[in-house]
N, C-alpha and C. Protein backbone atom coordinates (compact mmCIF):
# COMPACT_ATOMS: atom_id res chain seq x y z
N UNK A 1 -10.23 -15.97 58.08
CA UNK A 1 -8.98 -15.89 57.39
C UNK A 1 -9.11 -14.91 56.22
N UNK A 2 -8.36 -14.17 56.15
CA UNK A 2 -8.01 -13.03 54.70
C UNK A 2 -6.84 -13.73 53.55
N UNK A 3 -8.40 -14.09 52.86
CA UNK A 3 -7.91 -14.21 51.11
C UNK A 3 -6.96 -13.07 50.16
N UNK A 4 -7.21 -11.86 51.17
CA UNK A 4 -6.70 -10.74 50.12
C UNK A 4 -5.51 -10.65 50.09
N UNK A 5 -4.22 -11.14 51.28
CA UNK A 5 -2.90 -10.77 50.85
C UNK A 5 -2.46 -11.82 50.05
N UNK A 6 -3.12 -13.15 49.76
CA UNK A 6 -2.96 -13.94 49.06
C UNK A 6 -3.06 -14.13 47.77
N UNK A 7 -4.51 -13.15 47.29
CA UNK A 7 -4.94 -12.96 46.20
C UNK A 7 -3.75 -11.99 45.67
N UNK A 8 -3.28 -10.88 46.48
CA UNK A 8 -2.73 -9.96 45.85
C UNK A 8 -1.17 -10.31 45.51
N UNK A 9 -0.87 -11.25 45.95
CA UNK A 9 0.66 -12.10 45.93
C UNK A 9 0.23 -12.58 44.68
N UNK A 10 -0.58 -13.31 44.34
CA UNK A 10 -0.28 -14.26 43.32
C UNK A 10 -0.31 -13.26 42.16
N UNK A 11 -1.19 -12.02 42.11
CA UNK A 11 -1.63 -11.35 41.42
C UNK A 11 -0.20 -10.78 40.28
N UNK A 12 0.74 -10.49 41.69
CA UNK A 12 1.78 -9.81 41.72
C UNK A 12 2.72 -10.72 40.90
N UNK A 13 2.74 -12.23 40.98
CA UNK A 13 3.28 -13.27 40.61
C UNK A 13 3.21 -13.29 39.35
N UNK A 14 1.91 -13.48 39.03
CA UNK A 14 1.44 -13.49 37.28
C UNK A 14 1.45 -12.41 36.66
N UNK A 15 1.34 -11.03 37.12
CA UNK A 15 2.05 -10.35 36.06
C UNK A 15 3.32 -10.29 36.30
N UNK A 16 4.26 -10.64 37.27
CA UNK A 16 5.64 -10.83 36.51
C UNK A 16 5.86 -11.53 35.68
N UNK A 17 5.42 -12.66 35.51
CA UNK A 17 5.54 -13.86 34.61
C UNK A 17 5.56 -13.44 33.43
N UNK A 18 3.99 -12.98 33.50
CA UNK A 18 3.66 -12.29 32.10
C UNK A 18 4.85 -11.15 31.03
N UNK A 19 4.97 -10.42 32.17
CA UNK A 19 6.44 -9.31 31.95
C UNK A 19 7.88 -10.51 31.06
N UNK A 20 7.75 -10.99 31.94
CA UNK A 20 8.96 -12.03 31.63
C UNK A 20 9.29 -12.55 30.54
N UNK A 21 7.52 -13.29 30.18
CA UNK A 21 7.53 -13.85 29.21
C UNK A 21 7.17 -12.97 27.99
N UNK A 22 6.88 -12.31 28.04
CA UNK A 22 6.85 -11.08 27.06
C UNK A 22 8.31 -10.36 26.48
N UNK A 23 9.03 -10.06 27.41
CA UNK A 23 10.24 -9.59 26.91
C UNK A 23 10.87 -10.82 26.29
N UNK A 24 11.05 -12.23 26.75
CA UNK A 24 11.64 -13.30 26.06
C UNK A 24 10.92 -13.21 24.61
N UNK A 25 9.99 -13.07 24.72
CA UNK A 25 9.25 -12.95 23.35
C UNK A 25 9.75 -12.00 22.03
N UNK A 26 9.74 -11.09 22.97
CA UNK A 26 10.60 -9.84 22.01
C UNK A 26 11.63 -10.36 21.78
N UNK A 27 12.79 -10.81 22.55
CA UNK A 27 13.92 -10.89 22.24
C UNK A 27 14.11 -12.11 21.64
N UNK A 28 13.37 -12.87 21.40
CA UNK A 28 13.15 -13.90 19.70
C UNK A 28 13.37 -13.56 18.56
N UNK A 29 12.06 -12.73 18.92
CA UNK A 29 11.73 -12.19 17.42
C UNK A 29 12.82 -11.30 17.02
N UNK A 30 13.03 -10.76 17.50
CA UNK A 30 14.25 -9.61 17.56
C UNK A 30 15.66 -10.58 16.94
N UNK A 31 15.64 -11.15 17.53
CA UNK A 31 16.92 -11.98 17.46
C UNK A 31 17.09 -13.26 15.67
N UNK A 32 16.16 -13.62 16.16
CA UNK A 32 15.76 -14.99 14.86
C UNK A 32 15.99 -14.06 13.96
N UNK A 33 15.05 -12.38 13.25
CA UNK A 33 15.12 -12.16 11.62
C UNK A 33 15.05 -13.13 10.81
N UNK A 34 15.13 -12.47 9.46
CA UNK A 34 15.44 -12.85 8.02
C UNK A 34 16.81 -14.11 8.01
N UNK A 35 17.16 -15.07 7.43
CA UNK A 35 18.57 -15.30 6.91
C UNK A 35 19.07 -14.61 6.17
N UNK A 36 20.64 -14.76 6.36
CA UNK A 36 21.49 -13.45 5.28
C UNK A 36 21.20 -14.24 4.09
N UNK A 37 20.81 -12.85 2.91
CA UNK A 37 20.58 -13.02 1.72
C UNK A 37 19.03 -13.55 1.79
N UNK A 38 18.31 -13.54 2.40
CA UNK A 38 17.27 -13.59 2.10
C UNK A 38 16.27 -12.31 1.62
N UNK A 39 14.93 -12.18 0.87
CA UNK A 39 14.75 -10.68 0.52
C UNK A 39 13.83 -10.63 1.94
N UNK A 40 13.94 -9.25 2.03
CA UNK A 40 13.26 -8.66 3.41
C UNK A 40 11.71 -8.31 2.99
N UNK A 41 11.44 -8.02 1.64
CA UNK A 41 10.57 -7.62 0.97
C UNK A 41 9.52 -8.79 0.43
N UNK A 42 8.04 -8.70 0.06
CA UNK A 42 7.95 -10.06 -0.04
C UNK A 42 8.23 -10.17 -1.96
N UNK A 43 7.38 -11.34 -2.73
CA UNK A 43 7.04 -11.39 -4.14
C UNK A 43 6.60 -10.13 -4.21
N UNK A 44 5.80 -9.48 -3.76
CA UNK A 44 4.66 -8.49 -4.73
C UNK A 44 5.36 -7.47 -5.03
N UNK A 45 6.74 -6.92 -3.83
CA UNK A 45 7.35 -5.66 -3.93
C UNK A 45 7.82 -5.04 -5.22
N UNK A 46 7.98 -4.19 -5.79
CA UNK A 46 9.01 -4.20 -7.10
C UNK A 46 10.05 -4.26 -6.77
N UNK A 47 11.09 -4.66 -7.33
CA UNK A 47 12.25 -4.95 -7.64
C UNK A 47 13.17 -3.96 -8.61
N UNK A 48 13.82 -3.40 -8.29
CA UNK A 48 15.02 -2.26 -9.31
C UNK A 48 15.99 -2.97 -9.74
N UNK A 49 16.12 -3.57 -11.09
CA UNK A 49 17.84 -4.09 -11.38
C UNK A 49 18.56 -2.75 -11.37
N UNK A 50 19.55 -2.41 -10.74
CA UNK A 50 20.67 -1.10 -11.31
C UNK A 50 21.55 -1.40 -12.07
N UNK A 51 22.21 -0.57 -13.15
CA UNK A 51 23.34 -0.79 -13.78
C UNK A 51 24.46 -0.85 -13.12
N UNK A 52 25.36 -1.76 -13.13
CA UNK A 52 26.69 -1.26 -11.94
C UNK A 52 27.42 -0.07 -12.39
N UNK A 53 28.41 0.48 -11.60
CA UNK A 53 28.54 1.86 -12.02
C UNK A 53 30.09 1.13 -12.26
N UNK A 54 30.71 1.83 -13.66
CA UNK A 54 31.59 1.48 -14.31
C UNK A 54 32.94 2.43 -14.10
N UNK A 55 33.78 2.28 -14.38
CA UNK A 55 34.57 3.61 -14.01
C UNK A 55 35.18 3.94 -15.54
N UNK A 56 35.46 5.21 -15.73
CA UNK A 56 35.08 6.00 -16.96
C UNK A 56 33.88 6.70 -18.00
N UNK A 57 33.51 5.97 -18.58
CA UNK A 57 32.25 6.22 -19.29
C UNK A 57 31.10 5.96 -19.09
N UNK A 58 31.31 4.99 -17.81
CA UNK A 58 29.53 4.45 -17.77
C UNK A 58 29.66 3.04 -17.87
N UNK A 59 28.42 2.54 -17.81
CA UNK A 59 27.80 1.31 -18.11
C UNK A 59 28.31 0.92 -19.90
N UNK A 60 28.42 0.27 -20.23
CA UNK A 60 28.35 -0.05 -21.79
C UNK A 60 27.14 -0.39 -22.21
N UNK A 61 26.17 -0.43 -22.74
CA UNK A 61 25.16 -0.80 -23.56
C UNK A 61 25.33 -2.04 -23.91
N UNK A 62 24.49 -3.52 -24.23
CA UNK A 62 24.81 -4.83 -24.72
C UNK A 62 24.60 -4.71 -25.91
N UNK A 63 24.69 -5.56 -27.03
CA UNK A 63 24.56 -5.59 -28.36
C UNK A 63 23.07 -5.75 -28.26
N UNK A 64 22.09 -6.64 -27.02
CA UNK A 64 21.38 -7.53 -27.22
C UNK A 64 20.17 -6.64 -26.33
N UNK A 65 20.67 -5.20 -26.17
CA UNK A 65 19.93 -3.82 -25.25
C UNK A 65 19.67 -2.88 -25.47
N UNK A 66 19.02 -2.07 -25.91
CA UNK A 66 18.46 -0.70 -26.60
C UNK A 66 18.56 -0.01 -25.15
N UNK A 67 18.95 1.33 -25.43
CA UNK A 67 19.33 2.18 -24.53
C UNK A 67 17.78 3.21 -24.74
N UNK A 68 17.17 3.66 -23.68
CA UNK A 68 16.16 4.16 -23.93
C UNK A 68 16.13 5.65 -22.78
N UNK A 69 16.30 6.69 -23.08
CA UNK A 69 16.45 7.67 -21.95
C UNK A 69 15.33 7.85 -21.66
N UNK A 70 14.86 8.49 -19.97
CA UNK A 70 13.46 9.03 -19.65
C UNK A 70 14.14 10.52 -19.14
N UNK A 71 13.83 11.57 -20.11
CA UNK A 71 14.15 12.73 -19.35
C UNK A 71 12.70 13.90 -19.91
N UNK A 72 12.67 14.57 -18.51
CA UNK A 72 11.46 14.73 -18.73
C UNK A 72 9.59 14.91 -19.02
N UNK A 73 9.72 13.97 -18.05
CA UNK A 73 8.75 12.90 -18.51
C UNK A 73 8.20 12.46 -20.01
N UNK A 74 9.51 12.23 -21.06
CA UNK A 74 9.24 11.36 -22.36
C UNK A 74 10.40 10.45 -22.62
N UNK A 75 10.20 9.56 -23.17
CA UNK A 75 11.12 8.94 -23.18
C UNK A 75 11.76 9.08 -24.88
N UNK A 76 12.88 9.07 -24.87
CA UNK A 76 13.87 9.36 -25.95
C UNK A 76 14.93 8.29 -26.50
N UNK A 77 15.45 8.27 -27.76
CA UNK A 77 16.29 7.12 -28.12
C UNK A 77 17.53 7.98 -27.88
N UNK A 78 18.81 7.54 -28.72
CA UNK A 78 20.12 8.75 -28.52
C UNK A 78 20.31 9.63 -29.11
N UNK A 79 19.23 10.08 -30.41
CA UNK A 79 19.16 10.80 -31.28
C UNK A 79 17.79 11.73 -30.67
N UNK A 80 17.73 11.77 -29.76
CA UNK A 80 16.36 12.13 -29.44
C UNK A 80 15.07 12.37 -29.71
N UNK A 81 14.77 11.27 -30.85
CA UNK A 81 13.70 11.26 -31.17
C UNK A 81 12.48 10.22 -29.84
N UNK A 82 11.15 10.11 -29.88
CA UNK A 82 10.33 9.84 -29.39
C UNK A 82 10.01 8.08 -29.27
N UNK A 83 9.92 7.72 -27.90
CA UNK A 83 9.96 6.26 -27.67
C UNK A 83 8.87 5.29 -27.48
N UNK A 84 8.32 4.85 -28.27
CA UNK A 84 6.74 4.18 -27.89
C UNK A 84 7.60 3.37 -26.56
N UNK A 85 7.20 2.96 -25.27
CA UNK A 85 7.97 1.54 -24.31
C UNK A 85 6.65 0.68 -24.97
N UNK A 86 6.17 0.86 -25.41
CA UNK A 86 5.28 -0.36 -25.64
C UNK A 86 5.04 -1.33 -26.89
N UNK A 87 6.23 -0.14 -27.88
CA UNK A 87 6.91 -0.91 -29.05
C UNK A 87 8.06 -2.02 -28.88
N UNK A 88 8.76 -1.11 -28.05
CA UNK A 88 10.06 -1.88 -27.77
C UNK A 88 10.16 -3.08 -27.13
N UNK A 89 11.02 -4.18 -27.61
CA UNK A 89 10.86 -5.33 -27.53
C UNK A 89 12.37 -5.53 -27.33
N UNK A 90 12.13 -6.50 -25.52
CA UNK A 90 13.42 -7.15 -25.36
C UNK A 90 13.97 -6.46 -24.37
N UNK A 91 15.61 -6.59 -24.08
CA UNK A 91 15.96 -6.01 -22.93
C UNK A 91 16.40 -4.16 -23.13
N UNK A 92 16.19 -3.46 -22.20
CA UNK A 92 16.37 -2.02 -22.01
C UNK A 92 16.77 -1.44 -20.82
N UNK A 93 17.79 -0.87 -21.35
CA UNK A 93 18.92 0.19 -20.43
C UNK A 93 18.10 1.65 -20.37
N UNK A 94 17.70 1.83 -19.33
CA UNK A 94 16.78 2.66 -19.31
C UNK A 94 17.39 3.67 -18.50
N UNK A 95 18.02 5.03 -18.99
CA UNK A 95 18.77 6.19 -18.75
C UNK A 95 17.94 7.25 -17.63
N UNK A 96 17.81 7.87 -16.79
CA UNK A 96 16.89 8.13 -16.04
C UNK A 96 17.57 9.31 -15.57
N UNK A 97 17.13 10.41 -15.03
CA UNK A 97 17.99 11.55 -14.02
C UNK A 97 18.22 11.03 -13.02
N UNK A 98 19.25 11.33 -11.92
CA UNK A 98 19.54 10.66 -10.70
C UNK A 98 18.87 11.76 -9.75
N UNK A 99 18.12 12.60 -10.00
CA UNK A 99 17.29 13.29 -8.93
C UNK A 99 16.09 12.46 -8.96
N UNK A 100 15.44 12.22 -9.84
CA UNK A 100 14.36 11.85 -10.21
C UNK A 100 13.60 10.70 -8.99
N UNK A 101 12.22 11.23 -8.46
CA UNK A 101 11.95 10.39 -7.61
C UNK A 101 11.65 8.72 -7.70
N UNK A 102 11.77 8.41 -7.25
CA UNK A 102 11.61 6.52 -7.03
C UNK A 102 10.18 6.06 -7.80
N UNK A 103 9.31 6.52 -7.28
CA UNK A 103 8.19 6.60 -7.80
C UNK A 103 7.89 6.61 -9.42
N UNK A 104 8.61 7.95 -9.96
CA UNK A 104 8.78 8.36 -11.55
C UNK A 104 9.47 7.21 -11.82
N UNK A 105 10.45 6.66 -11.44
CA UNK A 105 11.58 6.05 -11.96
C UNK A 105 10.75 4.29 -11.84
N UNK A 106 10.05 4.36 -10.62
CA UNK A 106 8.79 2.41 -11.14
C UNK A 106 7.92 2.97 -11.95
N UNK A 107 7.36 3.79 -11.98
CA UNK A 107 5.92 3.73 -13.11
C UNK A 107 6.57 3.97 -14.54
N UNK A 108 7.77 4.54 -15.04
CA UNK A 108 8.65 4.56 -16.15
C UNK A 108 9.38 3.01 -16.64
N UNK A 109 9.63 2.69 -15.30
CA UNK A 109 10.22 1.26 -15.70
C UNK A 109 9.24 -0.08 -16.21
N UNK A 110 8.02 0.56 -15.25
CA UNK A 110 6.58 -0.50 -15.56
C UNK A 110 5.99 -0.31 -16.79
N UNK A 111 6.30 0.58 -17.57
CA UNK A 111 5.39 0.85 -19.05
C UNK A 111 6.62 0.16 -20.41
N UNK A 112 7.45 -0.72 -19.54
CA UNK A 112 8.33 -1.85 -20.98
C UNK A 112 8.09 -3.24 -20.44
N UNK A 113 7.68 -3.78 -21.50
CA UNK A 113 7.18 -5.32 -21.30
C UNK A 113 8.46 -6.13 -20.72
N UNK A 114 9.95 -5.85 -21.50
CA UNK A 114 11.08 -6.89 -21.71
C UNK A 114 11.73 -6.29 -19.87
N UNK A 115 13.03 -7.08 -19.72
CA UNK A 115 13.69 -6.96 -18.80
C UNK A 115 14.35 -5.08 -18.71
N UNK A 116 14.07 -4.59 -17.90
CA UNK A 116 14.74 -3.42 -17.69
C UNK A 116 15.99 -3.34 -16.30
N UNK A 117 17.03 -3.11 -16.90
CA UNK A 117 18.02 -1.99 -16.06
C UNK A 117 18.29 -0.86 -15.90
N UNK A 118 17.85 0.01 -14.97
CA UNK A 118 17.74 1.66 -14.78
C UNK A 118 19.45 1.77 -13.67
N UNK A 119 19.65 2.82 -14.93
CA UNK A 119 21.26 3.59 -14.75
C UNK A 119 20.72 4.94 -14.93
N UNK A 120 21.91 5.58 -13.71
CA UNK A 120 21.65 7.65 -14.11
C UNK A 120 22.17 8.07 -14.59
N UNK A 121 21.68 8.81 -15.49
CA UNK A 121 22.31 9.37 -16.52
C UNK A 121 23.69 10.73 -16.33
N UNK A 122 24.26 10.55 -17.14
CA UNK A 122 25.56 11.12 -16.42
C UNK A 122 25.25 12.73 -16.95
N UNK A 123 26.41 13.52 -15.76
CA UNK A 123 26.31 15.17 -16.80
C UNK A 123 26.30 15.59 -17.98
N UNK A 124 27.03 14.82 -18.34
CA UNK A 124 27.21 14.85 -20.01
C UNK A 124 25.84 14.99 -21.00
N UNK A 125 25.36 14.16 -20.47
CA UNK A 125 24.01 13.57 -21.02
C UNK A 125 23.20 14.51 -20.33
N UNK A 126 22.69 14.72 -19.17
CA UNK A 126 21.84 15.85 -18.67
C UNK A 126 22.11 17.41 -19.16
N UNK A 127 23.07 17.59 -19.42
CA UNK A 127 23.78 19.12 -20.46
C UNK A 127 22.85 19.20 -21.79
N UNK A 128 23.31 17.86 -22.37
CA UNK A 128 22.92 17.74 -23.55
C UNK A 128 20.87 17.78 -23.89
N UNK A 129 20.43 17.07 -22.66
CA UNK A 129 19.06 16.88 -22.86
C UNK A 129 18.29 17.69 -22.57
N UNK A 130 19.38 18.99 -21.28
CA UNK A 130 18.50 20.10 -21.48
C UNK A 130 18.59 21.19 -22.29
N UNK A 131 19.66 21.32 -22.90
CA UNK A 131 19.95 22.37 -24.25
C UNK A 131 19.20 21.67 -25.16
N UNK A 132 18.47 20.55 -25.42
CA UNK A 132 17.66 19.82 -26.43
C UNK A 132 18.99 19.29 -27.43
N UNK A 133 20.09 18.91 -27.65
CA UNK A 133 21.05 18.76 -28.27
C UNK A 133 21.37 17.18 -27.86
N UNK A 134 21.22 16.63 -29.30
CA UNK A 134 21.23 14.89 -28.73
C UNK A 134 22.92 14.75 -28.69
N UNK A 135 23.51 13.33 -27.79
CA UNK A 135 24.78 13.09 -28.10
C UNK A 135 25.21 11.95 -28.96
């Protein structure tokens, strides 16, 4: 008797199975995801608060928020004088170029102890910071 068309049937059997159960697999995982509103990212990721974008002038500044620009790589108050982040204490609106890469814009945000919100700085303000002319 020949074992071999037998062997090769079943053979044929179990990797379909396998196939089968493999794509069901995918299409779990695929399917289940995240819940809405859950973060996709884990704890360790950084996190960006943004300013919401206001219509007219901007963001407002809080009473209870020092506005701190990064242009250039230094950071500046509104008078443009020079910003220790490691003086400053508390929450900061942190003014930034909107070209400016992602990268510049976490390692700038990581050198203030207190809560930071990064907003881009408008034309107005980029005119002004590169003629060196504070507003």
């Amino acid at each position: 008797m020949d074992d071999r068309a037998v062997s090769d049937a079943m053979t044929e059997i179990g990797l379909a199975l396998a196939m089968a159960f493999f794509c069901l697999l995918v299409l779990v995982l695929i399917s289940v995801g995240p819940p809405d509103g859950a973060p996709v990212a884990g704890p360790e990721a950084p996190r960006l608060q943004t300013a919401a974008r206001w219509e007219g002038q901007g963001r407002p500044v809080g009473a209870d928020e020092r506005l701190v620009l990064f242009h250039g790589g230094r950071f500046l108050d509104r008078k443009g004088g020079a910003v220790d982040p490691a003086a400053v204490a508390g929450a900061v609106v942190l003014a930034v170029d909107p070209g400016l890469p992602l990268e510049r814009v976490l390692a700038a945000r990581a050198q203030f102890a207190g809560g930071v919100v990064v907003t881009p700085l408008d034309a107005d303000w980029l005119n002004h910071l590169s003629r060196g002319v504070s507003k």
